[in-house]
C-alpha atoms as a PDB file:
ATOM      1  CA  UNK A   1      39.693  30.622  58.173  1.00  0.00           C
ATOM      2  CA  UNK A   2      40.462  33.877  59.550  1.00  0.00           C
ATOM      3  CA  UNK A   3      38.383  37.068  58.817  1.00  0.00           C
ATOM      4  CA  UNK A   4      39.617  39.341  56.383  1.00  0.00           C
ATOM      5  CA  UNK A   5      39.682  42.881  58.086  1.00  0.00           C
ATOM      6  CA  UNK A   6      42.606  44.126  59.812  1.00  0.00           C
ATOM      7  CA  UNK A   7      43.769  44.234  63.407  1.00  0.00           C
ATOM      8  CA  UNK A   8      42.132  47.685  64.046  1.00  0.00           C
ATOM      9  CA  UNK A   9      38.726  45.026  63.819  1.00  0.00           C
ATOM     10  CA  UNK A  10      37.012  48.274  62.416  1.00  0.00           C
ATOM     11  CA  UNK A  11      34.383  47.737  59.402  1.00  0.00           C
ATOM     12  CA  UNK A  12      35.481  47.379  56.073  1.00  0.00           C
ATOM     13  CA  UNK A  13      34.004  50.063  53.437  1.00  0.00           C
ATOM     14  CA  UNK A  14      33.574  48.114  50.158  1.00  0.00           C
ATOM     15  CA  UNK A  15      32.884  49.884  47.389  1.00  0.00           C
ATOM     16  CA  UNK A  16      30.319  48.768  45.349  1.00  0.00           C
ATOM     17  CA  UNK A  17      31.347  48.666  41.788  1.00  0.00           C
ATOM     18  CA  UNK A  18      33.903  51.036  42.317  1.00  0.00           C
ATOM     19  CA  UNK A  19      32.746  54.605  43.741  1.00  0.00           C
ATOM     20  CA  UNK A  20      30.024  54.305  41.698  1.00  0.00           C
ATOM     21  CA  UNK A  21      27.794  57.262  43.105  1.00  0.00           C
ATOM     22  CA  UNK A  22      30.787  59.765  41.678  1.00  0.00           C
ATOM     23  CA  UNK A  23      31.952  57.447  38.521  1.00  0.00           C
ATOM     24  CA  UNK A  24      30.630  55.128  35.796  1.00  0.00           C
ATOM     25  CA  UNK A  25      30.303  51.854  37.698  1.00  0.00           C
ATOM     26  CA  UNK A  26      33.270  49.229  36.917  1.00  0.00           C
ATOM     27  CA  UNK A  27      35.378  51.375  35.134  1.00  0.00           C
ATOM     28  CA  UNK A  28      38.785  52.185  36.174  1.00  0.00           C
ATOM     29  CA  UNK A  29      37.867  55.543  37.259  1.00  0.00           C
ATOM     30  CA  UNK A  30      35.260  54.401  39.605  1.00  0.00           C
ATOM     31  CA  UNK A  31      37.987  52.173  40.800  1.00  0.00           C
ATOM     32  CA  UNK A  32      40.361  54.927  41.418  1.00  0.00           C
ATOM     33  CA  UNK A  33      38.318  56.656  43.162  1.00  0.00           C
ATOM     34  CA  UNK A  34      37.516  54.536  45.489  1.00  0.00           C
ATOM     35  CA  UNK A  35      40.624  53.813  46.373  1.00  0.00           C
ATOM     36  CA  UNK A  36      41.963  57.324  46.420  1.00  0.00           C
ATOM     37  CA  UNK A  37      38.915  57.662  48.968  1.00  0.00           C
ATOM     38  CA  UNK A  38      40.502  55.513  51.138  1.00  0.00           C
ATOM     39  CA  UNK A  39      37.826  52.147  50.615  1.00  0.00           C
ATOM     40  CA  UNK A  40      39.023  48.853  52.350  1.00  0.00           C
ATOM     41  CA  UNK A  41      38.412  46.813  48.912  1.00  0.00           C
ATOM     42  CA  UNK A  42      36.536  46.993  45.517  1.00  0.00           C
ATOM     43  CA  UNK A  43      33.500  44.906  44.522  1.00  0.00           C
ATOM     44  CA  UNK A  44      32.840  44.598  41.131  1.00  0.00           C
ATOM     45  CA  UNK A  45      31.201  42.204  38.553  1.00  0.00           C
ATOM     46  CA  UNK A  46      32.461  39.255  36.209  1.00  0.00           C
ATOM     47  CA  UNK A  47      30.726  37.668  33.388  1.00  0.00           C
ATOM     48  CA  UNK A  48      32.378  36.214  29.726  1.00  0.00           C
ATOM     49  CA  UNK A  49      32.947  37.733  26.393  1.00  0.00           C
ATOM     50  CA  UNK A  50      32.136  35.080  23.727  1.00  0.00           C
ATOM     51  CA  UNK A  51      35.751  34.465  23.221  1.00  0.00           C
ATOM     52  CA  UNK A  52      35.400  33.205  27.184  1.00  0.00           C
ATOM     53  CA  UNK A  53      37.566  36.703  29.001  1.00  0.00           C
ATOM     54  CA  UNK A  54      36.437  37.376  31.960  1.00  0.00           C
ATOM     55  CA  UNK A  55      35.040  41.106  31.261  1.00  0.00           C
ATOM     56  CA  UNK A  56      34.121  43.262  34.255  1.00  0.00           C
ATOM     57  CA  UNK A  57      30.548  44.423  33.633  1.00  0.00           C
ATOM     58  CA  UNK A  58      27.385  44.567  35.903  1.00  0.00           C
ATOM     59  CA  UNK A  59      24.242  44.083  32.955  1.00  0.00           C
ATOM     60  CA  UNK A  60      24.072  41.101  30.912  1.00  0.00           C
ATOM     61  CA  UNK A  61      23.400  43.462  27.907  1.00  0.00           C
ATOM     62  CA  UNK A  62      25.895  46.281  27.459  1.00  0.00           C
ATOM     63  CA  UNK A  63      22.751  48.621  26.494  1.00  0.00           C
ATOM     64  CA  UNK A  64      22.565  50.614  30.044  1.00  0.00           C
ATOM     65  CA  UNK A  65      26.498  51.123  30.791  1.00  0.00           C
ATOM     66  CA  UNK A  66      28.111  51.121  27.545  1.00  0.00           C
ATOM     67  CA  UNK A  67      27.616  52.956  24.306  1.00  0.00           C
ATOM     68  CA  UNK A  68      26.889  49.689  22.290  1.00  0.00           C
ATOM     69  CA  UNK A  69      24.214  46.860  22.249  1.00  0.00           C
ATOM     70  CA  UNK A  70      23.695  42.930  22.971  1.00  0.00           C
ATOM     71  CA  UNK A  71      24.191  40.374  25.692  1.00  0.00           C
ATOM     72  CA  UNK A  72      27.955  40.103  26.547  1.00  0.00           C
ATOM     73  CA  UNK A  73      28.283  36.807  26.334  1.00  0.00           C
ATOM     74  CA  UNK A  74      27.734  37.137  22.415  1.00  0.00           C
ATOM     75  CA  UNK A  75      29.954  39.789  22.047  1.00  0.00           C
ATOM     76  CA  UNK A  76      33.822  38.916  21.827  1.00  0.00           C
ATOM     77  CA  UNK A  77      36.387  41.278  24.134  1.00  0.00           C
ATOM     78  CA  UNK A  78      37.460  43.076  21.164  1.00  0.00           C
ATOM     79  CA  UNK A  79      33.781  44.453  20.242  1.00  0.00           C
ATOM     80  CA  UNK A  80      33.397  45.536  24.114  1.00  0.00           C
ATOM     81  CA  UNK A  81      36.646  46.966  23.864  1.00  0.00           C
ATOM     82  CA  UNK A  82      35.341  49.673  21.286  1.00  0.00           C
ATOM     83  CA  UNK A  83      31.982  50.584  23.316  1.00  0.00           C
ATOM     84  CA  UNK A  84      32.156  53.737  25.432  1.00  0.00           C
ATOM     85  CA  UNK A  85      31.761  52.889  29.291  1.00  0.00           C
ATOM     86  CA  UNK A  86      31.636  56.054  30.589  1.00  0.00           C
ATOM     87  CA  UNK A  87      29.697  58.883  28.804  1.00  0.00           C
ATOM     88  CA  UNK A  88      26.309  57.311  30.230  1.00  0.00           C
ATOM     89  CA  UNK A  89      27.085  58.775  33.120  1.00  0.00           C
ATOM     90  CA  UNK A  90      28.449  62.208  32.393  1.00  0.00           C
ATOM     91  CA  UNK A  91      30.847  63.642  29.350  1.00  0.00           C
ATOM     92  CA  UNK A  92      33.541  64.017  31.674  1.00  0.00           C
ATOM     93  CA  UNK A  93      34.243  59.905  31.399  1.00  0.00           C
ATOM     94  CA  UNK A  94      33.601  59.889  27.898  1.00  0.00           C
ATOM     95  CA  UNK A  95      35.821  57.029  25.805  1.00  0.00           C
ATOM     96  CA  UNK A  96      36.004  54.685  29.706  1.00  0.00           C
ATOM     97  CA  UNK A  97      36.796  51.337  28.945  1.00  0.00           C
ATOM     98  CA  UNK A  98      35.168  47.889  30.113  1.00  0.00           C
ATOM     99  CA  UNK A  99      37.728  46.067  32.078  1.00  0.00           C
ATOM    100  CA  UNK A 100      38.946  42.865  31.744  1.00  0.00           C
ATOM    101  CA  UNK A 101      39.537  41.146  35.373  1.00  0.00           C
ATOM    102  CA  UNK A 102      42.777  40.544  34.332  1.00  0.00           C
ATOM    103  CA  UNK A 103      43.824  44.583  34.092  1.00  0.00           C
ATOM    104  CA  UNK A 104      41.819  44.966  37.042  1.00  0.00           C
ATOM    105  CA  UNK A 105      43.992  42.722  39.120  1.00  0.00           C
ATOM    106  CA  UNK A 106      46.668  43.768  37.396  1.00  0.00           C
ATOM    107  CA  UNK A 107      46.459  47.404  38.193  1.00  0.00           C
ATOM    108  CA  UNK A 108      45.469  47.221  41.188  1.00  0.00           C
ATOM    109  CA  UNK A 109      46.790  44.520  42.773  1.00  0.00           C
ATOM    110  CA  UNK A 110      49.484  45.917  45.261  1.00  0.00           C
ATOM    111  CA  UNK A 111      47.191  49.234  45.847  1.00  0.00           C
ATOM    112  CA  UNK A 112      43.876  47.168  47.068  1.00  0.00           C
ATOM    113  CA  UNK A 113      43.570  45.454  49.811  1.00  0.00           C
ATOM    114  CA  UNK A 114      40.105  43.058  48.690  1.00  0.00           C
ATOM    115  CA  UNK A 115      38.777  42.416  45.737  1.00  0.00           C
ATOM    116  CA  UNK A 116      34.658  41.259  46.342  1.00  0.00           C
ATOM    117  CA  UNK A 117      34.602  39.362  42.685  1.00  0.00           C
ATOM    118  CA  UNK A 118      30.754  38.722  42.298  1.00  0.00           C
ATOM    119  CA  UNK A 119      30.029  36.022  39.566  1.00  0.00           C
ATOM    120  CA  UNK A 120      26.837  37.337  37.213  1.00  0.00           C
ATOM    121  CA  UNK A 121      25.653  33.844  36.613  1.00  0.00           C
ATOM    122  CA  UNK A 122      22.332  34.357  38.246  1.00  0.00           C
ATOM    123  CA  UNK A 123      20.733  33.958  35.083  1.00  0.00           C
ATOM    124  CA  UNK A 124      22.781  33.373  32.378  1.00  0.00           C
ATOM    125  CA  UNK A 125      25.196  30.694  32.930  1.00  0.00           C
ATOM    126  CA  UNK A 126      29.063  30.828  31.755  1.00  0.00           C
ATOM    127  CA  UNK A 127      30.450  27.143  31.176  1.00  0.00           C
ATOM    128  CA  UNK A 128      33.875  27.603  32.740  1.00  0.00           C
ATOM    129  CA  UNK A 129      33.005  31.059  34.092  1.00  0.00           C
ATOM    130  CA  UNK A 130      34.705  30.060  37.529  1.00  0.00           C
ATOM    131  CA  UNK A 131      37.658  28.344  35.983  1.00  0.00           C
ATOM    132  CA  UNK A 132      38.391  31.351  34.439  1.00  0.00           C
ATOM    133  CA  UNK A 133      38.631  33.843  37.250  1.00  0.00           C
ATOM    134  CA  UNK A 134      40.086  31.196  39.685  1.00  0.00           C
ATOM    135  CA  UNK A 135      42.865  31.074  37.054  1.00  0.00           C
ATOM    136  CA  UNK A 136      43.497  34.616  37.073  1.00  0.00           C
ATOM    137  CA  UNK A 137      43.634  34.968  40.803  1.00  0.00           C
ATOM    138  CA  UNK A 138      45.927  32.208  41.116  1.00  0.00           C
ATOM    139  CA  UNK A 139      48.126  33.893  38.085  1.00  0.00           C
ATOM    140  CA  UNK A 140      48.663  36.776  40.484  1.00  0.00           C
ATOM    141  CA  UNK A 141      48.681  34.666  44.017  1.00  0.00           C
ATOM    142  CA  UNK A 142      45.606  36.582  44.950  1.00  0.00           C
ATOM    143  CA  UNK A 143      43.687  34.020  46.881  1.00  0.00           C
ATOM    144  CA  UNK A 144      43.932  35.838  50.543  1.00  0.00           C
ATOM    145  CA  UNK A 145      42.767  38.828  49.088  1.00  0.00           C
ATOM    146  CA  UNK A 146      39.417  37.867  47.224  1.00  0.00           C
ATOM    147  CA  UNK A 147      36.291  36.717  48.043  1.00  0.00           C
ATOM    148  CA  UNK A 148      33.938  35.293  45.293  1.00  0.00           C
ATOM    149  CA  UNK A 149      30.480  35.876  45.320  1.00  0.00           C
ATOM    150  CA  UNK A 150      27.446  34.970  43.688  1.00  0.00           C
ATOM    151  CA  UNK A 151      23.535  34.549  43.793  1.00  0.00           C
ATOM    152  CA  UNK A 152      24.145  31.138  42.069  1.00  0.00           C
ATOM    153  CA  UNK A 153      24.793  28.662  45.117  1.00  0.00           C
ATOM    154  CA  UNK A 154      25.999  26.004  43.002  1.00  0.00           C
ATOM    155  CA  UNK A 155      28.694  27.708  41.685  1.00  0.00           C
ATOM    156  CA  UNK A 156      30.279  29.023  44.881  1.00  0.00           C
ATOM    157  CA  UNK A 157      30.169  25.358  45.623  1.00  0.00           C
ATOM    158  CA  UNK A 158      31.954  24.575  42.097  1.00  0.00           C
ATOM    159  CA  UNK A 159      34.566  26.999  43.147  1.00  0.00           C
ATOM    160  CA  UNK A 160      35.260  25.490  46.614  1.00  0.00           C
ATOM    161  CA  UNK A 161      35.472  22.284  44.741  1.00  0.00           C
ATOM    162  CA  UNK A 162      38.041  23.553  42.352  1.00  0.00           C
ATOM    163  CA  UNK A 163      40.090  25.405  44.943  1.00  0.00           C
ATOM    164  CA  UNK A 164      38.856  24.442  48.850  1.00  0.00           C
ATOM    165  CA  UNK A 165      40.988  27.603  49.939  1.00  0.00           C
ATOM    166  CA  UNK A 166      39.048  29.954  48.204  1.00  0.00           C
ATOM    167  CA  UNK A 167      36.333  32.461  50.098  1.00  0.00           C
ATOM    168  CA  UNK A 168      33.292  32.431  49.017  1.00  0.00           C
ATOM    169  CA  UNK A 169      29.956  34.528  49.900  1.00  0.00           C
ATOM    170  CA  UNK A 170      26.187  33.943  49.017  1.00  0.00           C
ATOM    171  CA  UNK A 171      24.564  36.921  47.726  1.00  0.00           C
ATOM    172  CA  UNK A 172      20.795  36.848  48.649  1.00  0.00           C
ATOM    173  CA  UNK A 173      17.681  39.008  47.864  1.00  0.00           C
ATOM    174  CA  UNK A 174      15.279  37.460  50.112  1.00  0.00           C
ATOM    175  CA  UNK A 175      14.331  36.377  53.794  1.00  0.00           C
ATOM    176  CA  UNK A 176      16.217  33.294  54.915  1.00  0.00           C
ATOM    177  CA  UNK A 177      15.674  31.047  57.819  1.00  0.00           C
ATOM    178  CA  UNK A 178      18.755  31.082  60.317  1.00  0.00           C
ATOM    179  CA  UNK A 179      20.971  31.816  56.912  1.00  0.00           C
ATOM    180  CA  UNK A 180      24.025  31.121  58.786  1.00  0.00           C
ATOM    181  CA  UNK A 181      23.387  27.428  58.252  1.00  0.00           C
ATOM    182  CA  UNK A 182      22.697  28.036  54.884  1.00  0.00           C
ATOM    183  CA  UNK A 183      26.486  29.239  54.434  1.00  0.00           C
ATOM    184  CA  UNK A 184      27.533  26.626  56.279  1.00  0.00           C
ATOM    185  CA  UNK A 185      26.086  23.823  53.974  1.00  0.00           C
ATOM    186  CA  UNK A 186      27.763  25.774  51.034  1.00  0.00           C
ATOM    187  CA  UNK A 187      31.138  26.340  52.581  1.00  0.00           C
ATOM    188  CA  UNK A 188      30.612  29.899  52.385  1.00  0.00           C
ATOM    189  CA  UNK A 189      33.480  32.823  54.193  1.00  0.00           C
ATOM    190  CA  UNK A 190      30.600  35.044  54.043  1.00  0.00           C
ATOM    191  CA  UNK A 191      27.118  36.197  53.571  1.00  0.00           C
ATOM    192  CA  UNK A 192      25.919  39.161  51.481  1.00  0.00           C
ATOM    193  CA  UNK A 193      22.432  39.749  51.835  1.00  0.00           C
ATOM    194  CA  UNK A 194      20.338  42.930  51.150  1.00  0.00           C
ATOM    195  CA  UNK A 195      20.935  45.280  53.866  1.00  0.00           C
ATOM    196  CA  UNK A 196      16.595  45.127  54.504  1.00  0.00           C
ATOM    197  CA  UNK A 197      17.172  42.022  55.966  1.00  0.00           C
ATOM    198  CA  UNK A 198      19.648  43.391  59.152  1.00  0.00           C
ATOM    199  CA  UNK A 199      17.444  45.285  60.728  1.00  0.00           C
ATOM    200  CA  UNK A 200      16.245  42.638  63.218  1.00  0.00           C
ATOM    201  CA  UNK A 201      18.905  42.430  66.505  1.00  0.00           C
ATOM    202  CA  UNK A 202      18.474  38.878  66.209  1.00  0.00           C
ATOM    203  CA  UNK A 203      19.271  37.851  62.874  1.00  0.00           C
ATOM    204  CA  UNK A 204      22.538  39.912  63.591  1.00  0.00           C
ATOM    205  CA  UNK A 205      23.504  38.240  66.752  1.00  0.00           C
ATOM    206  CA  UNK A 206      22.720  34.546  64.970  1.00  0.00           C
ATOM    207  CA  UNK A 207      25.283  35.293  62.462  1.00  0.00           C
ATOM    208  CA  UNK A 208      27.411  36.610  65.743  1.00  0.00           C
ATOM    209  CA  UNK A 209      27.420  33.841  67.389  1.00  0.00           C
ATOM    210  CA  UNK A 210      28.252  31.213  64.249  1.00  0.00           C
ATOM    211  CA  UNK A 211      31.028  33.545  63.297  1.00  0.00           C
ATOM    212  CA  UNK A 212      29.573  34.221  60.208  1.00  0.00           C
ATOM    213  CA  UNK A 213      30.843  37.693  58.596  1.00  0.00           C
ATOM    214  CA  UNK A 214      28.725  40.188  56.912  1.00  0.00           C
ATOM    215  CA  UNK A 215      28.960  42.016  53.719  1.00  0.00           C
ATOM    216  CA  UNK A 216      24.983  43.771  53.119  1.00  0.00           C
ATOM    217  CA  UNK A 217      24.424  45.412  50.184  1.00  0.00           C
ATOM    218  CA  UNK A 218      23.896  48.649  48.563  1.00  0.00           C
ATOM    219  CA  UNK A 219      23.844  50.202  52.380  1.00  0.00           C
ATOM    220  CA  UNK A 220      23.519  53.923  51.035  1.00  0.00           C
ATOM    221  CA  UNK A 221      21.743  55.547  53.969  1.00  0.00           C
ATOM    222  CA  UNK A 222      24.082  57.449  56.213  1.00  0.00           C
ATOM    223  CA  UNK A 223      21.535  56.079  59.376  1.00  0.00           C
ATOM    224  CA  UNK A 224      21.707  52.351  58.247  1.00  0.00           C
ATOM    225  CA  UNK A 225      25.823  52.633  57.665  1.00  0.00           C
ATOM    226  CA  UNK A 226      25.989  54.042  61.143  1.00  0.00           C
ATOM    227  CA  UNK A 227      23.525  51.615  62.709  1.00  0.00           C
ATOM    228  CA  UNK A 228      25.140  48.478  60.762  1.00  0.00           C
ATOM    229  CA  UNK A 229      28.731  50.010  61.921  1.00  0.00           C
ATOM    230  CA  UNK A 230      27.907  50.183  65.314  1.00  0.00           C
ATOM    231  CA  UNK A 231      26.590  46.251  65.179  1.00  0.00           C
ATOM    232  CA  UNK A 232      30.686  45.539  64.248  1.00  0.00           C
ATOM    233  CA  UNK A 233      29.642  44.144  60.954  1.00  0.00           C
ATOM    234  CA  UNK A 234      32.385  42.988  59.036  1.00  0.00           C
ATOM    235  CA  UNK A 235      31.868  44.964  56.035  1.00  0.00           C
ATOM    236  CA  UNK A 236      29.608  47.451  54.492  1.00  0.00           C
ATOM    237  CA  UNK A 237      29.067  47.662  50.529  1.00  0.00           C
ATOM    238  CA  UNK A 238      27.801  50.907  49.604  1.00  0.00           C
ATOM    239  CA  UNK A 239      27.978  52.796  46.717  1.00  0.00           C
ATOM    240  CA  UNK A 240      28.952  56.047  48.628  1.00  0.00           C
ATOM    241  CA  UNK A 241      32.363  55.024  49.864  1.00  0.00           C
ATOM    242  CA  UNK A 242      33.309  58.654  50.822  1.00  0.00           C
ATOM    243  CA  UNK A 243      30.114  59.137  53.001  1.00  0.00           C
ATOM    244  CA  UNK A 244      31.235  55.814  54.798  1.00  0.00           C
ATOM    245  CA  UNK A 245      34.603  56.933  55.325  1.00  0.00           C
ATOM    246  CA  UNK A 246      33.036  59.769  57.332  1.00  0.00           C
ATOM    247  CA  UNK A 247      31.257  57.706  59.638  1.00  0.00           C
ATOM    248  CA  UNK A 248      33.761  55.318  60.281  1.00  0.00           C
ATOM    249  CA  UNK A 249      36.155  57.821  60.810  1.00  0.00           C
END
């Protein structure tokens, strides 16, 4: 499978959840953003409503981003629908919506070039959660231009298994041994581990030298986007897409 960035073989700035550092996060205006910043792709977060849409939403309770209550997979589409997604972070956003996947690939699916669709099944699990966005990226023939990832290694694997051409990447908080063979077993593109865990030269040439790219996460430091930038990475996910664009400029 080939890699994903372009022939310039530059990093790719990801934002993470949209611009979130100068939006609400996974709203549409976070999205825009981002993309008006000039980001390489858009990674945002995918759980179920109760009536099983896949709803773009980072929390498993809509408390923190949204202006109403409960875990989202008891509320149906239409009750997220009314809650306010934006005035949490300042009035300006007031009356934001919570996405479904479906109008985010819908919108934007001429205008971005990678969508970094992270499953939030860490916890709670969906029955047919990956079904569900599978189907919607093959509604729109997305399939080169998504990866799905996940902290739950079982259902990357469930998505290979439902569609082998799929990328996948295995989102992970804590030290792993040689981790590249740990992608391996799971068929994984790509690996998306907590930028922490880069620092050693080693661990970076491993995943070198087994062709294994790298997406770290939330890499909001101006000194660890320029050191992981200068390693060639594949991809940096960082919250401050516009001071990335800077340094990769």
């Amino acid at each position: 499978m080939i890699t994903i960035r372009g022939p310039e073989n530059r990093t790719l700035n990801i934002a993470h959840r949209g611009a979130s550092s100068l939006a609400p996060e996974n709203t549409f205006a976070a999205f825009d953003l981002a993309l008006e910043i000039g980001a390489d792709g858009l990674e945002f977060d995918v759980q179920l409503s109760k009536d099983n849409i896949p709803v773009v939403i980072h929390d498993e309770s809509a408390e923190r981003t949204t202006s109403g209550a409960g875990p989202v997979k008891e509320l149906t589409l239409a009750e997220l629908k009314t809650f306010d997604a934006g005035s949490w972070f300042t009035s300006e956003f007031k009356g934001a919506a919570v996405p479904t996947l479906e109008e985010v690939l819908t919108t934007y699916k001429d205008s971005c070039p990678l969508f970094d669709i992270e499953l939030k099944n860490r916890f709670t699990t969906y029955p047919g959660l990956e079904e569900a966005v599978l189907k919607q990226i093959a509604t729109y023939s997305l399939e080169e231009k998504v990866i799905i990832s996940s902290f739950n290694a079982e259902s990357l694997v469930n998505c290979r298994r439902l569609n082998p051409s799929i990328r996948t990447g295995i989102i992970y908080l804590e030290e792993i041994k040689e981790p590249w063979h740990y992608a391996r077993f799971l068929g994984c593109y790509s690996v998306h581990p907590l930028f922490y865990y880069l620092q050693d030269p080693d661990l970076l040439a491993g995943f070198r030298a087994h062709s294994i790219p790298l997406y770290p996460w939330a890499v909001n430091d101006p000194e660890q986007m320029k050191y992981l930038a200068s390693e060639n990475i594949e991809a940096i996910i960082t919250d401050f897409p516009q001071e990335l664009k800077k340094i990769l400029q």
